[in-house]
Protein backbone atom coordinates (compact mmCIF):
# COMPACT_ATOMS: atom_id res chain seq x y z
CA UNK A 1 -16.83 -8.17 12.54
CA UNK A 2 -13.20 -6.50 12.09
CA UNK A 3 -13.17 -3.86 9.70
CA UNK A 4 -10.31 -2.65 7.88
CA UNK A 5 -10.14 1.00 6.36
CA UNK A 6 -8.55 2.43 4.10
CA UNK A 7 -8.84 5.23 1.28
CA UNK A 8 -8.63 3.19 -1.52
CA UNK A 9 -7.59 0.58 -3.96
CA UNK A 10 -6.78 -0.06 -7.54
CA UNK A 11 -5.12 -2.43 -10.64
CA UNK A 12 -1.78 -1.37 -9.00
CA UNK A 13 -1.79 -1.21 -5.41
CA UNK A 14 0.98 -0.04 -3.15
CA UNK A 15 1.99 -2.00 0.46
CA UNK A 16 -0.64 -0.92 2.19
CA UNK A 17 -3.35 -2.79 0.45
CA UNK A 18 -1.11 -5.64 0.65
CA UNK A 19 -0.87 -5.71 4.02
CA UNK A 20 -4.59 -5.41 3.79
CA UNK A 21 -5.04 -8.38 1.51
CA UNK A 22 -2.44 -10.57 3.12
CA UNK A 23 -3.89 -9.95 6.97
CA UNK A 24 -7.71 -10.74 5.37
CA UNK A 25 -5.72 -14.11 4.30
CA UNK A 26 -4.50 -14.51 7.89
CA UNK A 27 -8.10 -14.18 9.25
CA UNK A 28 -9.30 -16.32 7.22
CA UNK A 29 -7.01 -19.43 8.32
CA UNK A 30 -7.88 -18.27 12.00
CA UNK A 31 -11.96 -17.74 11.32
CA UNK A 32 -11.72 -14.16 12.10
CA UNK A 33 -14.52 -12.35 10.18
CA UNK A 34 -13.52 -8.85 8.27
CA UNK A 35 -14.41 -6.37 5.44
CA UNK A 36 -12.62 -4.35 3.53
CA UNK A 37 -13.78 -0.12 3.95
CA UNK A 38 -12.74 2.48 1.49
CA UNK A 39 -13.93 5.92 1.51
CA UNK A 40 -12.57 7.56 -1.46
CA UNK A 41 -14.65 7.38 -4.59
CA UNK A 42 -13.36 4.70 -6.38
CA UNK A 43 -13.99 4.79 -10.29
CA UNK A 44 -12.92 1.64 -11.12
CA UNK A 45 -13.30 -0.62 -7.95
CA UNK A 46 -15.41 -3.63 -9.32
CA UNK A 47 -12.91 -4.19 -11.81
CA UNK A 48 -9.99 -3.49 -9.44
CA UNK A 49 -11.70 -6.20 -7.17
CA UNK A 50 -11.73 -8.71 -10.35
CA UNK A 51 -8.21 -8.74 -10.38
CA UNK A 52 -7.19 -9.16 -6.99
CA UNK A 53 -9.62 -11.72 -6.78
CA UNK A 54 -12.00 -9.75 -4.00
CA UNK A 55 -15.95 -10.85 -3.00
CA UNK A 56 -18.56 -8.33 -3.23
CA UNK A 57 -19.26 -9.46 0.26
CA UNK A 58 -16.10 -8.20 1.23
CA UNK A 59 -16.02 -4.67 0.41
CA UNK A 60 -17.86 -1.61 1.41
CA UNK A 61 -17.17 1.61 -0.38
CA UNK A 62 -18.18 4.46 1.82
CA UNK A 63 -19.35 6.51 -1.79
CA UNK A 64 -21.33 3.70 -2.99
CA UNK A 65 -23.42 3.36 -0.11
CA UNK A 66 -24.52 6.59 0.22
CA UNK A 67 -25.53 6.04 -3.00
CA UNK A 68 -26.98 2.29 -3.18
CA UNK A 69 -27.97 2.57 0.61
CA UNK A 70 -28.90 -0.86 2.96
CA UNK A 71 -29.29 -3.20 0.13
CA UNK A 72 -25.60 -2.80 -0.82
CA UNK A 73 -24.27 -3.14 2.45
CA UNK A 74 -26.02 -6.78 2.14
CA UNK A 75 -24.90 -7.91 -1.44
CA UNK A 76 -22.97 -11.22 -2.20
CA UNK A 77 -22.63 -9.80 -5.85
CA UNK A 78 -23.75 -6.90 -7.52
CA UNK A 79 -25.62 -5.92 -10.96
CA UNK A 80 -22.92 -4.46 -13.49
CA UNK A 81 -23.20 -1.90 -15.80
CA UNK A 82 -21.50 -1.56 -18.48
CA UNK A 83 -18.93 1.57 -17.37
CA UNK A 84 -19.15 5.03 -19.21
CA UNK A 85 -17.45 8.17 -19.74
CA UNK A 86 -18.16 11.25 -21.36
CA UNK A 87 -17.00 15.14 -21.46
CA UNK A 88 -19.36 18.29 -21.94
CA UNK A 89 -16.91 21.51 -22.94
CA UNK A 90 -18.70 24.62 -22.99
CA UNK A 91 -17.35 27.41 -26.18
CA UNK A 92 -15.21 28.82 -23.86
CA UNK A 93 -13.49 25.71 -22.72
CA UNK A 94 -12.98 27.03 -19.63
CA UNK A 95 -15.61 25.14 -18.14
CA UNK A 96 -16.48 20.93 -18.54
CA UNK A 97 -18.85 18.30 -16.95
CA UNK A 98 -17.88 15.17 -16.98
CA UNK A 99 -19.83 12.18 -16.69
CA UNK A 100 -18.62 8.55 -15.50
CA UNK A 101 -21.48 5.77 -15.29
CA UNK A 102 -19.41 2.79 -13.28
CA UNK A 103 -20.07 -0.14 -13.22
CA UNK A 104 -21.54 -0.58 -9.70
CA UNK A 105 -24.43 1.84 -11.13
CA UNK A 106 -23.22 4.94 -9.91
CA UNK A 107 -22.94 7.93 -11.81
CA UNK A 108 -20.82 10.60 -10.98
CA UNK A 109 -20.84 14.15 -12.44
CA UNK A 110 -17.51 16.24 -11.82
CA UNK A 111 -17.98 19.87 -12.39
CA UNK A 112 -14.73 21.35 -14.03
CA UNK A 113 -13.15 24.55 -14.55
CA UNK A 114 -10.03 25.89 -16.27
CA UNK A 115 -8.15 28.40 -13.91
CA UNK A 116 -4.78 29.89 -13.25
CA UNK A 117 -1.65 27.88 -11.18
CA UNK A 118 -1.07 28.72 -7.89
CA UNK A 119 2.53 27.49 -8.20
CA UNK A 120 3.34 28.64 -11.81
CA UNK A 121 3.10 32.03 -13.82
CA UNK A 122 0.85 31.93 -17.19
CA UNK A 123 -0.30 27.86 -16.52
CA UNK A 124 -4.48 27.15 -16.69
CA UNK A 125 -5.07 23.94 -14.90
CA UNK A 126 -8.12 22.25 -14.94
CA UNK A 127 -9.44 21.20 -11.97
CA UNK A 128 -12.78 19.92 -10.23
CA UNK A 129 -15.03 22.07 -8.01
CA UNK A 130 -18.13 20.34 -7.65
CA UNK A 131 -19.08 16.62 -7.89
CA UNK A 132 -22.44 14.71 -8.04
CA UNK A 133 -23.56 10.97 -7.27
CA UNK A 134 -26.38 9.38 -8.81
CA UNK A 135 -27.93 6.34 -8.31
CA UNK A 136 -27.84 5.57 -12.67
CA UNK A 137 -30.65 3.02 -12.22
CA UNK A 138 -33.29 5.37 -10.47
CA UNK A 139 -31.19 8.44 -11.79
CA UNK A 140 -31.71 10.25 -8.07
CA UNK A 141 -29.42 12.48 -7.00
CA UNK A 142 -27.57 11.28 -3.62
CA UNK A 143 -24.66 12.88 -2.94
CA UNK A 144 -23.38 16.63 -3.37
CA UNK A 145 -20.30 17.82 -2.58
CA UNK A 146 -17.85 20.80 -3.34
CA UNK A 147 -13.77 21.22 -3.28
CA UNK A 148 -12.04 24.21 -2.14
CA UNK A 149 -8.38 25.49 -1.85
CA UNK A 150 -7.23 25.95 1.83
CA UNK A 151 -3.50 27.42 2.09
CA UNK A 152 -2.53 25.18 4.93
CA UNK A 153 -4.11 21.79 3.88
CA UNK A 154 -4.52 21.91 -0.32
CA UNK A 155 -7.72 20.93 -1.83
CA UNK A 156 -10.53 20.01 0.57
CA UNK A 157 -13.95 18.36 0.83
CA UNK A 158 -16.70 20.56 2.13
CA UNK A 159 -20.35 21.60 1.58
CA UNK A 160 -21.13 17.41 1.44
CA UNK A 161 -24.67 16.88 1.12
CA UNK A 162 -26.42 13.22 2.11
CA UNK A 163 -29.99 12.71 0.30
CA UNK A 164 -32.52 10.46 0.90
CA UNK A 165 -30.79 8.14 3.27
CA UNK A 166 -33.95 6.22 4.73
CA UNK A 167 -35.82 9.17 4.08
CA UNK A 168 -33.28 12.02 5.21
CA UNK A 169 -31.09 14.54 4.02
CA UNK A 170 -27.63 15.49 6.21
CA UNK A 171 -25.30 18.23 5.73
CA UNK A 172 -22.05 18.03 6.75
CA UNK A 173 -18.96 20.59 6.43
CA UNK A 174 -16.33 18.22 6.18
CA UNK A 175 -15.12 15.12 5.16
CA UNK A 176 -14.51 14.04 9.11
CA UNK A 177 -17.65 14.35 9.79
CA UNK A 178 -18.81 12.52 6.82
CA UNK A 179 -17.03 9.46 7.32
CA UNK A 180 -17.71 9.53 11.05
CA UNK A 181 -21.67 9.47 10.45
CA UNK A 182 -20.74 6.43 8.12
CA UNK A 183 -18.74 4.74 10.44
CA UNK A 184 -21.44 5.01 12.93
CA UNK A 185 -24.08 3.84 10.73
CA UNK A 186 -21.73 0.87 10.04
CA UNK A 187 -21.89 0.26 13.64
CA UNK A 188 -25.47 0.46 14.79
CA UNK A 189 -26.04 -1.76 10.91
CA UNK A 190 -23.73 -4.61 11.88
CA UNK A 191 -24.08 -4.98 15.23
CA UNK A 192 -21.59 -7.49 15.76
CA UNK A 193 -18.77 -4.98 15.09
CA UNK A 194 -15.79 -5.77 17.19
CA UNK A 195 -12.60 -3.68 16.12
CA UNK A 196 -11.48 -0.50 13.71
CA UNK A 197 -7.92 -1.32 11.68
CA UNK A 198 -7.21 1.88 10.52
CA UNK A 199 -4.64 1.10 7.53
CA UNK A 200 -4.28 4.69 5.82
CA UNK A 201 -5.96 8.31 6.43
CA UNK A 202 -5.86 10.58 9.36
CA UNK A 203 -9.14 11.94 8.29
CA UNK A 204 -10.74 8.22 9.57
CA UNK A 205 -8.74 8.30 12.35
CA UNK A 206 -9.91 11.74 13.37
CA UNK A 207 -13.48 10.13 12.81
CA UNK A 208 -13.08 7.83 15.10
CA UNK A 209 -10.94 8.77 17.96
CA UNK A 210 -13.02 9.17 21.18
CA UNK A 211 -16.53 7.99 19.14
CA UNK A 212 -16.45 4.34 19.73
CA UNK A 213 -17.85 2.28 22.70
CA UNK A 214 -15.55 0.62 25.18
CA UNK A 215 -17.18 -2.61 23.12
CA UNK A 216 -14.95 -1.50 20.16
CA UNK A 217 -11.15 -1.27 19.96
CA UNK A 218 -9.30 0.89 17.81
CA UNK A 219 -6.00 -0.12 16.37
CA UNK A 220 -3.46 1.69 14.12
CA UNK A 221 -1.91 -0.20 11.30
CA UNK A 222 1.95 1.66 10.94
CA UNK A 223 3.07 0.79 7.30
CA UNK A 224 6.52 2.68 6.79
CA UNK A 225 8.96 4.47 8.94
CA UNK A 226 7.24 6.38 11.56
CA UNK A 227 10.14 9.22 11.53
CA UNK A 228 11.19 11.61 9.54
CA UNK A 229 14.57 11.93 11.80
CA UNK A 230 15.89 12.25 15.19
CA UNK A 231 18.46 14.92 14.84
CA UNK A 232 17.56 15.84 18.53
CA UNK A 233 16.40 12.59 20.42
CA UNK A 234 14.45 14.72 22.73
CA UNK A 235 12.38 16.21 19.79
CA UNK A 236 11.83 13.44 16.66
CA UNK A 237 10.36 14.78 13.35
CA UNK A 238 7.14 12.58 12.93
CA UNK A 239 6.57 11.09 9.69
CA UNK A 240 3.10 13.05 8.88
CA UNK A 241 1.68 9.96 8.05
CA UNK A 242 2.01 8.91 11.76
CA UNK A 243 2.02 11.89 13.44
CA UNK A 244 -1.64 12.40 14.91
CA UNK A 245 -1.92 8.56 15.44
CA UNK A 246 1.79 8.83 17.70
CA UNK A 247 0.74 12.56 19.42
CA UNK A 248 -2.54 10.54 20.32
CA UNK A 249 -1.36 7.07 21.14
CA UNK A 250 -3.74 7.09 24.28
CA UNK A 251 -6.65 7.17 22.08
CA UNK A 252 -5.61 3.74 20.41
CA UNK A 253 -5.72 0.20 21.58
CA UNK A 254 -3.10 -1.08 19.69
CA UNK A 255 -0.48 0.03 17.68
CA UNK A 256 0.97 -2.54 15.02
CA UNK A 257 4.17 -2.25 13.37
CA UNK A 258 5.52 -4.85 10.97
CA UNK A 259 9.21 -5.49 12.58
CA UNK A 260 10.75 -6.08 16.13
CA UNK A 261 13.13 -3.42 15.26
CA UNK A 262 10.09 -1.05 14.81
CA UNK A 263 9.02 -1.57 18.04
CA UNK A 264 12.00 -1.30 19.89
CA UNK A 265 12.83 2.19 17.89
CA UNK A 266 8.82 3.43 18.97
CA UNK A 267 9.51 2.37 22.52
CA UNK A 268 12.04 5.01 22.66
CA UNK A 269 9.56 7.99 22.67
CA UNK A 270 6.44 6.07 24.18
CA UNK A 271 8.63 3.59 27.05
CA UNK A 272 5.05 3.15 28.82
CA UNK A 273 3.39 1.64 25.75
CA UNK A 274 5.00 -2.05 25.51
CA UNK A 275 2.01 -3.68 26.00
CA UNK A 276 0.13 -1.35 23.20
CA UNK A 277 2.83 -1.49 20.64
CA UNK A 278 2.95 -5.13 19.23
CA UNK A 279 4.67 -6.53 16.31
CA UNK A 280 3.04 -8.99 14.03
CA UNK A 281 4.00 -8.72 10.38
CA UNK A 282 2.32 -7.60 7.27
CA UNK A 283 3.44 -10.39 4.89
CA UNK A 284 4.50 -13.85 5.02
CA UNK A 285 5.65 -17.19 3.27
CA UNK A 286 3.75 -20.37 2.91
CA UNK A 287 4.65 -22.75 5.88
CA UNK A 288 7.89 -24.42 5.09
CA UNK A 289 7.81 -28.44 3.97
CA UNK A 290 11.53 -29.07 4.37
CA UNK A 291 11.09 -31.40 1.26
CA UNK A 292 10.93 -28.21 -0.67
CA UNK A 293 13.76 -25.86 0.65
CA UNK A 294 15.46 -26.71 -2.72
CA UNK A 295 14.14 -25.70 -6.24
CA UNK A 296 14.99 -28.87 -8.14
CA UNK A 297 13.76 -26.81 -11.91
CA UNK A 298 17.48 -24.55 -11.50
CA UNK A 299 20.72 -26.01 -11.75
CA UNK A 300 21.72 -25.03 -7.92
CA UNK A 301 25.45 -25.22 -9.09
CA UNK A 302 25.29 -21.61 -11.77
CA UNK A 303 26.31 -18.56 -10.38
CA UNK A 304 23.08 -16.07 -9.69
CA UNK A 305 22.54 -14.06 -12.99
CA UNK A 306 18.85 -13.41 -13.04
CA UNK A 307 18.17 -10.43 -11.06
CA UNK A 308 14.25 -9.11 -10.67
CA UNK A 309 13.29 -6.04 -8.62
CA UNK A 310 8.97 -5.25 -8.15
CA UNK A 311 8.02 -1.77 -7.02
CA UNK A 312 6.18 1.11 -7.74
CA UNK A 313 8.12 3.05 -10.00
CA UNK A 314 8.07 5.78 -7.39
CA UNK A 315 11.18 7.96 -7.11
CA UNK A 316 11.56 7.56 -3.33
CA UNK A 317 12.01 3.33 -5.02
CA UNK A 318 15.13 4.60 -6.92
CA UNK A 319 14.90 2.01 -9.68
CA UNK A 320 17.38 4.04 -11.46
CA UNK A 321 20.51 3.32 -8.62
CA UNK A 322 19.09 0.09 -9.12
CA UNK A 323 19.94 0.09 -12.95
CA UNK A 324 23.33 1.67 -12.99
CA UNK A 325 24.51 -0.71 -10.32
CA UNK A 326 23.38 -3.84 -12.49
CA UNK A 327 25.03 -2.05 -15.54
CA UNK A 328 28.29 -1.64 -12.76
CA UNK A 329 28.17 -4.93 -12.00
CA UNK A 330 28.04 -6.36 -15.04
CA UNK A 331 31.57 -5.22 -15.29
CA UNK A 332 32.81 -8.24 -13.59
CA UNK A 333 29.64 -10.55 -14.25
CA UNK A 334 28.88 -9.91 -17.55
CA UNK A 335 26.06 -12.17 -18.05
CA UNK A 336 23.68 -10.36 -15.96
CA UNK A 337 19.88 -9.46 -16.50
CA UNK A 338 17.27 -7.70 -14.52
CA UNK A 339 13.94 -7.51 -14.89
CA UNK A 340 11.61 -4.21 -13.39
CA UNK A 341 8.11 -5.60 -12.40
CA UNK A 342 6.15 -2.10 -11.96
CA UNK A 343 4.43 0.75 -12.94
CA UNK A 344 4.29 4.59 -11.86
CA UNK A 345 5.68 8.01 -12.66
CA UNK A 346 8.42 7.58 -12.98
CA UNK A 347 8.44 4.85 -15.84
CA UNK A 348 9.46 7.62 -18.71
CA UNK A 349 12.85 8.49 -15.96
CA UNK A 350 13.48 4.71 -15.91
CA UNK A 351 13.38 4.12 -19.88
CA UNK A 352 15.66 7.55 -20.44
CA UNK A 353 18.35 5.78 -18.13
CA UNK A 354 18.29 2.12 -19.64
CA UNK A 355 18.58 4.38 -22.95
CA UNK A 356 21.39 6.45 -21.26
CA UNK A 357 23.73 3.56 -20.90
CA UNK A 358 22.71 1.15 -24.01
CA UNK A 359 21.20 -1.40 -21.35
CA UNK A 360 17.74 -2.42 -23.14
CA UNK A 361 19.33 -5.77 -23.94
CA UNK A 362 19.47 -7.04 -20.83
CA UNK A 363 17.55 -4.66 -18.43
CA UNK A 364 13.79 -4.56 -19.06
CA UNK A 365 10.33 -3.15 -17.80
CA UNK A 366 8.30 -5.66 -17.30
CA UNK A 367 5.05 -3.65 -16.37
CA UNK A 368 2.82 -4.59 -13.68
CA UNK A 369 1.85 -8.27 -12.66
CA UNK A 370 -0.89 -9.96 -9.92
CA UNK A 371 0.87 -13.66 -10.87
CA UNK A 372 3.78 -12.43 -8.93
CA UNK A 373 4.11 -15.56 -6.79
CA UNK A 374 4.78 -17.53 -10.27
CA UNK A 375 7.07 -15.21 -11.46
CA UNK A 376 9.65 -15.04 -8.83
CA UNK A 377 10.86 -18.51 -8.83
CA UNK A 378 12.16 -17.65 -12.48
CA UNK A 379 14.68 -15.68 -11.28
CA UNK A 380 17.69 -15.88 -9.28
CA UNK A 381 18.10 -13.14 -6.94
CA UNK A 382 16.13 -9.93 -6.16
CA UNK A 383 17.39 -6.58 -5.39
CA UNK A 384 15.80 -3.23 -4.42
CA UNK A 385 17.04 0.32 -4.13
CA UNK A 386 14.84 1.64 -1.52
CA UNK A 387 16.54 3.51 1.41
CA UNK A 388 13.61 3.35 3.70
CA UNK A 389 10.68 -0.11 3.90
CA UNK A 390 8.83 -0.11 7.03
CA UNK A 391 8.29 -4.07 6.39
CA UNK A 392 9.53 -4.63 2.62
CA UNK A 393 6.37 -7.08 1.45
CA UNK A 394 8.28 -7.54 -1.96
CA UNK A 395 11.14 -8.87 0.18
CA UNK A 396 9.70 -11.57 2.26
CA UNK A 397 7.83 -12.80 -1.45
CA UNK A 398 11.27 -12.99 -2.51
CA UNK A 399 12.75 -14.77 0.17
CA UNK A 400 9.21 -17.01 0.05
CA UNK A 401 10.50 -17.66 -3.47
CA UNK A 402 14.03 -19.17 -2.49
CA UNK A 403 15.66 -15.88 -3.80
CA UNK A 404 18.39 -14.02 -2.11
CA UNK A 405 18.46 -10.55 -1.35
CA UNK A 406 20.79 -6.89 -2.23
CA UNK A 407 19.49 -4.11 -0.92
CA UNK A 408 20.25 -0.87 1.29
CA UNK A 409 20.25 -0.90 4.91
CA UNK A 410 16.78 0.51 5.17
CA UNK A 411 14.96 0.85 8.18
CA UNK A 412 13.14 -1.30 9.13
CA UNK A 413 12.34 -4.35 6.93
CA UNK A 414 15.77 -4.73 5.04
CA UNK A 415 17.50 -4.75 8.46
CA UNK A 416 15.23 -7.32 10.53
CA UNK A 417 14.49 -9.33 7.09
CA UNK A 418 17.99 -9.84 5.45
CA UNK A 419 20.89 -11.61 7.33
CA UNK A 420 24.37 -9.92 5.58
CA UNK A 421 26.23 -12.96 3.43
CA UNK A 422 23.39 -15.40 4.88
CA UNK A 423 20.15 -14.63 2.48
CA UNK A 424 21.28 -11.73 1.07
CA UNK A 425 24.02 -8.76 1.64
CA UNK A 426 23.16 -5.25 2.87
CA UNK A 427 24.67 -1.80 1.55
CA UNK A 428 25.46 1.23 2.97
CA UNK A 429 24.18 4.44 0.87
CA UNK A 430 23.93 7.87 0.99
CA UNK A 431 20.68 10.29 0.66
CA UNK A 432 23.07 12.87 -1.01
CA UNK A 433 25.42 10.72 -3.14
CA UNK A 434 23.71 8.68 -5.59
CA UNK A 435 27.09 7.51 -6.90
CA UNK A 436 28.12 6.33 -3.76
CA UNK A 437 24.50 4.65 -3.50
CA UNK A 438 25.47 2.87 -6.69
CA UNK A 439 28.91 1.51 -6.10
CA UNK A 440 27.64 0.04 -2.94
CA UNK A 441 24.52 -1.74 -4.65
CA UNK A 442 26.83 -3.28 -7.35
CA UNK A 443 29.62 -4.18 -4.84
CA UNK A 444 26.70 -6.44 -3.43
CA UNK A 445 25.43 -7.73 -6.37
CA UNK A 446 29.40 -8.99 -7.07
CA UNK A 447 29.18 -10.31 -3.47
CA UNK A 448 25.76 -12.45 -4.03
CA UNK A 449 27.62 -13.60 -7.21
CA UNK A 450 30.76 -15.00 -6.45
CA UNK A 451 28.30 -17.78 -4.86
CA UNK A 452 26.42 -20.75 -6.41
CA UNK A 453 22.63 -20.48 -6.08
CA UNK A 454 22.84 -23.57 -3.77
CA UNK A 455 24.85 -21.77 -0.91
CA UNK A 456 21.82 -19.49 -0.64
CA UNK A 457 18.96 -21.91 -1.38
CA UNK A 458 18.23 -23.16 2.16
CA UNK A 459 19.32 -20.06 4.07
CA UNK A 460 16.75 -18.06 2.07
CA UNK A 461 13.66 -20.16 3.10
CA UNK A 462 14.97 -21.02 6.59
CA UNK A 463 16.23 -17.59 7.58
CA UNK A 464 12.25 -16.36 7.48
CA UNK A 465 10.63 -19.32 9.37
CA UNK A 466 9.15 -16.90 11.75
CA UNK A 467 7.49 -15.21 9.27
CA UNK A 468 5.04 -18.43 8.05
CA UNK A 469 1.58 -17.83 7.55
CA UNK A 470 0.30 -20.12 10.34
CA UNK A 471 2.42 -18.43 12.66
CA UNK A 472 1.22 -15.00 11.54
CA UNK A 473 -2.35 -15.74 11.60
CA UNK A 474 -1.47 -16.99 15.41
CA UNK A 475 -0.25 -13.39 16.86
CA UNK A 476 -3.70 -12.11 14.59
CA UNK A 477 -5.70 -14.15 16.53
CA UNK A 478 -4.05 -13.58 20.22
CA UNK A 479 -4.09 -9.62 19.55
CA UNK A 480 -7.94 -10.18 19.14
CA UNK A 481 -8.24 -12.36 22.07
CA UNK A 482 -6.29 -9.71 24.63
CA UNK A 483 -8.86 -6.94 22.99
């Protein structure tokens, strides 16, 4: 059994759980077995498992054990509830309970209170202090646990309280040692258990640094750029993401990055860990049939005009460079369309600017989509305005899809995944300079353009043939194997 952890998942998920979903995929063409571990507290999970199309038997929510104990960690489905929530506000409405029945059959109670900002003068925010777990059925209490404010690390878990698992009740003052004792428990419940992927959370990887048995190998999943710079080579700036996996690399059996270029940049601090760092990607296309390198539903001879970009709508995404260079572009091309497949914060920022420059009859938010794989072969070209995508999963869909690529020259994925004037072009931009950013995005758009869609038809699908799912599932298997 391979488990893969992470903190959570949702309706909209980022990469990561991508990654997660598309390496369970891999296992499963290779007859690796797996299950998915989260250990947040997930309100909506069930549902969120609906829609990306998840067994019960493949999931184990840290939370819901603790409160649903053995049988749940057994389950091939699970008796819904119907899911409920409700808000007590006492007369001074400074302090609230509120109540959330999900549908698993957990209830949880979050204790509220009203007090002043930390960061701003004359602001009451309402936060929570204190949360309980029932199990709704039996209506015991399980699980007690309290948040505090700690100036170095923001709002913590501590005081967690375990009750009535087989019979006993454990303390513990942290949420380390929380998930550690359920990682454990996993362990001596399974038996079979064969590797950790740790996909997000230094708190789990804290947990289980220096627990397991030689029987068990650890390996760290690395889903973005693992730097934050390297003004002085002798002393890089860690993205803090990565930083206690990289400052404790002996600890780990593996280390898996999504991109040779990745690798080659890690093997720069750590020269001694080639055989620990490996590369095996975290998305793929379906195994080309060269009868099928051409769309024959588009006439191959129009010039690309459909444009379609699929984030979150993040700000670190910059779907807004990404708007005024369509809107620049359309200068020269004027029949050209883009459609925003997203949602996230900054969806209010991204209206304002389609507003800003009278663009809402050709650029549109789409909102968020799981059909994605039927939706990219209706356009003609994709394009992205991230400046940093340590793989780029929305790119290598894309290029799955038969559609060429614009987009910065991002470390890592844009780099290793799009060949300049081949599938795609790649733009230079600046971190300061937005304008500049801009001009360069819509000088490749009019490059991709002054082509028909059949120069790039071929190139697209062929220039990713490493990247097939059979071949991925391959390296999965052979990184197991050498473990």
């Amino acid at each position: 059994m391979h488990f893969f952890v992470n903190k959570a998942m949702g309706i909209g998920n980022s990469g990561v759980e991508h990654a997660q979903f598309y390496r369970a995929n891999r296992f499963d063409e290779v007859g690796l077995p797996y299950k998915f571990i989260f250990v947040e507290l997930i309100k909506n999970l069930h549902e969120a498992m609906d829609s990306w199309e998840l067994k019960e038997d493949q999931v184990i929510n840290m939370w819901e054990f603790f409160v649903l104990g053995d049988t749940y960690l057994e389950r091939t489905d699970l008796d819904r509830v119907p899911f409920k929530e409700d808000i007590t506000i006492d007369h001074t409405k400074t302090h609230r309970i509120k109540t959330i029945q999900t549908s698993s059959g957990v209830t949880i109670v979050e204790h509220m209170e009203k007090s002043p900002s930390k960061k701003q003068k004359d602001m009451l925010l309402v936060s929570t202090y204190r949360v309980e777990l029932f199990e709704t059925k039996t209506k015991k209490r399980k699980v007690m646990l309290t948040y505090l404010d700690d100036p170095d690390r923001g709002r913590v878990m501590t005081n967690i309280h375990l009750f009535d698992v087989n019979g006993e009740h454990y303390y513990f003052p942290n949420e380390v040692l929380v998930q550690r004792f359920f990682f454990m428990y996993l362990i001596s419940y399974f038996k079979n258990v064969k590797s950790f992927f740790v996909d997000r959370g230094e708190e789990t990887l804290t947990a289980l640094l220096g627990q397991l048995p030689d029987t068990i190998k650890l390996i760290q999943i690395v889903h973005a750029d693992h730097l934050s710079d390297r003004d002085v080579p002798e002393h890089p700036l860690w993205n803090n993401y990565y930083e206690y996996a990289l400052t404790h690399l002996d600890g780990l059996d593996r280390v898996v990055v999504a991109t040779k270029l990745q690798r080659q940049d890690l093997l720069i601090d750590f020269p001694y860990a080639d055989k620990k760092i490996q590369t095996i990607p975290v998305g793929g296309i379906r195994d080309i049939q060269m009868d099928t390198l051409k769309d024959t539903t588009k006439d191959l001879q129009q010039l690309p005009k459909k444009f379609i970009t699929v984030s979150r709508l993040a700000s670190e995404k910059h779907i807004d460079i990404v708007v005024r260079a369509i809107v620049q572009a359309r200068e020269q091309y004027p029949e050209l369309t883009l459609d925003i497949y997203g949602q996230g914060s900054e969806d209010k920022v991204i209206k304002e600017v389609i507003e800003e420059l009278n663009a809402s009859e050709y650029i549109k938010l789409k909102g968020h989509s799981n059909e994605l794989e039927k939706i990219y072969p209706q356009y003609d070209a994709f394009i992205s305005g991230s400046y940093s995508e340590g793989f780029g999963l929305t790119y290598i869909e894309a290029l799955n899809a038969g559609l060429p690529i614009v987009t910065f020259k991002a470390r890592f994925g844009a780099l290793e995944l799009v060949q300049d004037g081949i599938n795609g072009y790649l733009c230079d931009f600046s971190r300061t300079d937005p304008k500049f950013s801009v001009f360069c995005l819509a000088d490749g758009i009019q490059k991709l353009c002054q082509f028909p869609l059949e120069f790039y038809q071929e190139k697209t699908r062929l220039s990713v043939a490493d990247f097939q799912d059979s071949v991925i599932a391959k390296k999965w298997r052979v990184l197991i194997d050498e473990l």
